[in-house]
C-alpha atoms as a PDB file:
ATOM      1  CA  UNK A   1       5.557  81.801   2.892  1.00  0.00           C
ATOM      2  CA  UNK A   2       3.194  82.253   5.590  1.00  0.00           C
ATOM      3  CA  UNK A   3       1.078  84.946   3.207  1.00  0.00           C
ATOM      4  CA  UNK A   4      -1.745  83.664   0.734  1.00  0.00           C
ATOM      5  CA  UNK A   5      -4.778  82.314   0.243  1.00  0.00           C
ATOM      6  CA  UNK A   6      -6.026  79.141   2.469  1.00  0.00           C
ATOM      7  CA  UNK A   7      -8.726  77.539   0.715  1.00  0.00           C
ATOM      8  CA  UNK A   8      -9.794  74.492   3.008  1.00  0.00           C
ATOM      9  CA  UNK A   9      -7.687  72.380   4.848  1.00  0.00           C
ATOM     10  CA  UNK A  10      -4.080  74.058   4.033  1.00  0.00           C
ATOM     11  CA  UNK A  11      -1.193  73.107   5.997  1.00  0.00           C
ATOM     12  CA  UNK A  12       1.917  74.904   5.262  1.00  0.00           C
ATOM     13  CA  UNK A  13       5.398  74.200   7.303  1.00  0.00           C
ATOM     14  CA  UNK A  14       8.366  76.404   7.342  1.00  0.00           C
ATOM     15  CA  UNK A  15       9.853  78.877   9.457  1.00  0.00           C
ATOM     16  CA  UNK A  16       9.361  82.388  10.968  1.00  0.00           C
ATOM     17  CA  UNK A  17      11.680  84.991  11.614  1.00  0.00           C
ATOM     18  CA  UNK A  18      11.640  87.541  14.436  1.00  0.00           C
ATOM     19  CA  UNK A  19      13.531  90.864  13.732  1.00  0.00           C
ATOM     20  CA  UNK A  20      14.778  91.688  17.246  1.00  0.00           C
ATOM     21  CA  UNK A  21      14.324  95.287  19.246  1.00  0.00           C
ATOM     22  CA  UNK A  22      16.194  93.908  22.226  1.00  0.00           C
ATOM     23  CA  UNK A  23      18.473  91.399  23.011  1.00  0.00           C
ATOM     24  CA  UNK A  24      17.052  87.804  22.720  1.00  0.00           C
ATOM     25  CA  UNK A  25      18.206  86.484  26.071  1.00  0.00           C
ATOM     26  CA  UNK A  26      16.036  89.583  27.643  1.00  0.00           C
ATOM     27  CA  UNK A  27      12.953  87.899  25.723  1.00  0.00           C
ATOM     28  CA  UNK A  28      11.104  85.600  28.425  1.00  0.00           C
ATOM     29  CA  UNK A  29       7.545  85.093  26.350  1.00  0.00           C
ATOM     30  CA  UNK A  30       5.833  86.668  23.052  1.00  0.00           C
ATOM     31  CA  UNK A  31       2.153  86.481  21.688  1.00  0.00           C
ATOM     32  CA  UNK A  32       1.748  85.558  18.199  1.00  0.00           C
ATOM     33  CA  UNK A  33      -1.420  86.105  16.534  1.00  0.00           C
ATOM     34  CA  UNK A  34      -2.888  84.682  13.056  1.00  0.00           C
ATOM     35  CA  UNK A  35      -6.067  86.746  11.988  1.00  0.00           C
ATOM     36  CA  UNK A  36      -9.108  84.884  11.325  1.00  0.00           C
ATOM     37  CA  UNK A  37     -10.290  84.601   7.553  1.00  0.00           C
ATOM     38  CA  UNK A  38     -12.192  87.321   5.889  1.00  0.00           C
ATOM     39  CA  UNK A  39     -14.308  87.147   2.911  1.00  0.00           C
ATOM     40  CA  UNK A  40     -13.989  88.831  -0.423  1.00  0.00           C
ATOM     41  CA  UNK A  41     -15.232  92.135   0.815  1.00  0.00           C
ATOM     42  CA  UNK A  42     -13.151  92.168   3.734  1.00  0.00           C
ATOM     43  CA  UNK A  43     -16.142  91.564   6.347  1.00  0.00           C
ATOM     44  CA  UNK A  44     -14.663  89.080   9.421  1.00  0.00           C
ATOM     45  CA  UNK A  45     -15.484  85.645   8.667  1.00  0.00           C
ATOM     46  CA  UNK A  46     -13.921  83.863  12.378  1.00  0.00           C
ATOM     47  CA  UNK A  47     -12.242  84.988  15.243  1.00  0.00           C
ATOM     48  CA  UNK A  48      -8.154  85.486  15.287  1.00  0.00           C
ATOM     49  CA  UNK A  49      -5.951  82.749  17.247  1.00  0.00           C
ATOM     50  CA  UNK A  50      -3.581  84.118  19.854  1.00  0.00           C
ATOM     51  CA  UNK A  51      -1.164  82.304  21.501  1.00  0.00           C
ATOM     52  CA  UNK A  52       1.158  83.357  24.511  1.00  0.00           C
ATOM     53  CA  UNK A  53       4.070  81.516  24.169  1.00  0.00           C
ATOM     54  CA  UNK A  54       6.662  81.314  27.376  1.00  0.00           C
ATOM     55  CA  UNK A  55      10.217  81.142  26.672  1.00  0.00           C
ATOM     56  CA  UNK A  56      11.036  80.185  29.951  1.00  0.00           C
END
């Protein structure tokens, strides 16, 4: 489960699953992006990590 609460140092492992629009051979990159941590209220606590990701 990628979903939850991360309260300090958390590392999780498992896997992700892409539901597909297109074929997957026509795929050459993606971007994935995790949201930076909010607090209680919802206010912005940290910037979000993108990463572009060639499939090349």
């Amino acid at each position: 489960m990628i979903g939850g609460k991360y309260i300090g140092e958390i590392i999780r492992e498992g896997y992700i699953y892409f539901v597909l629009d297109s074929e997957a051979e026509e795929i050459t990159s993606l971007k994935y992006v995790i949201s930076g941590p909010i607090d209680l209220d919802g206010n912005k606590l940290g910037e979000d990590l993108t990463f572009d990701l060639s499939l090349d």
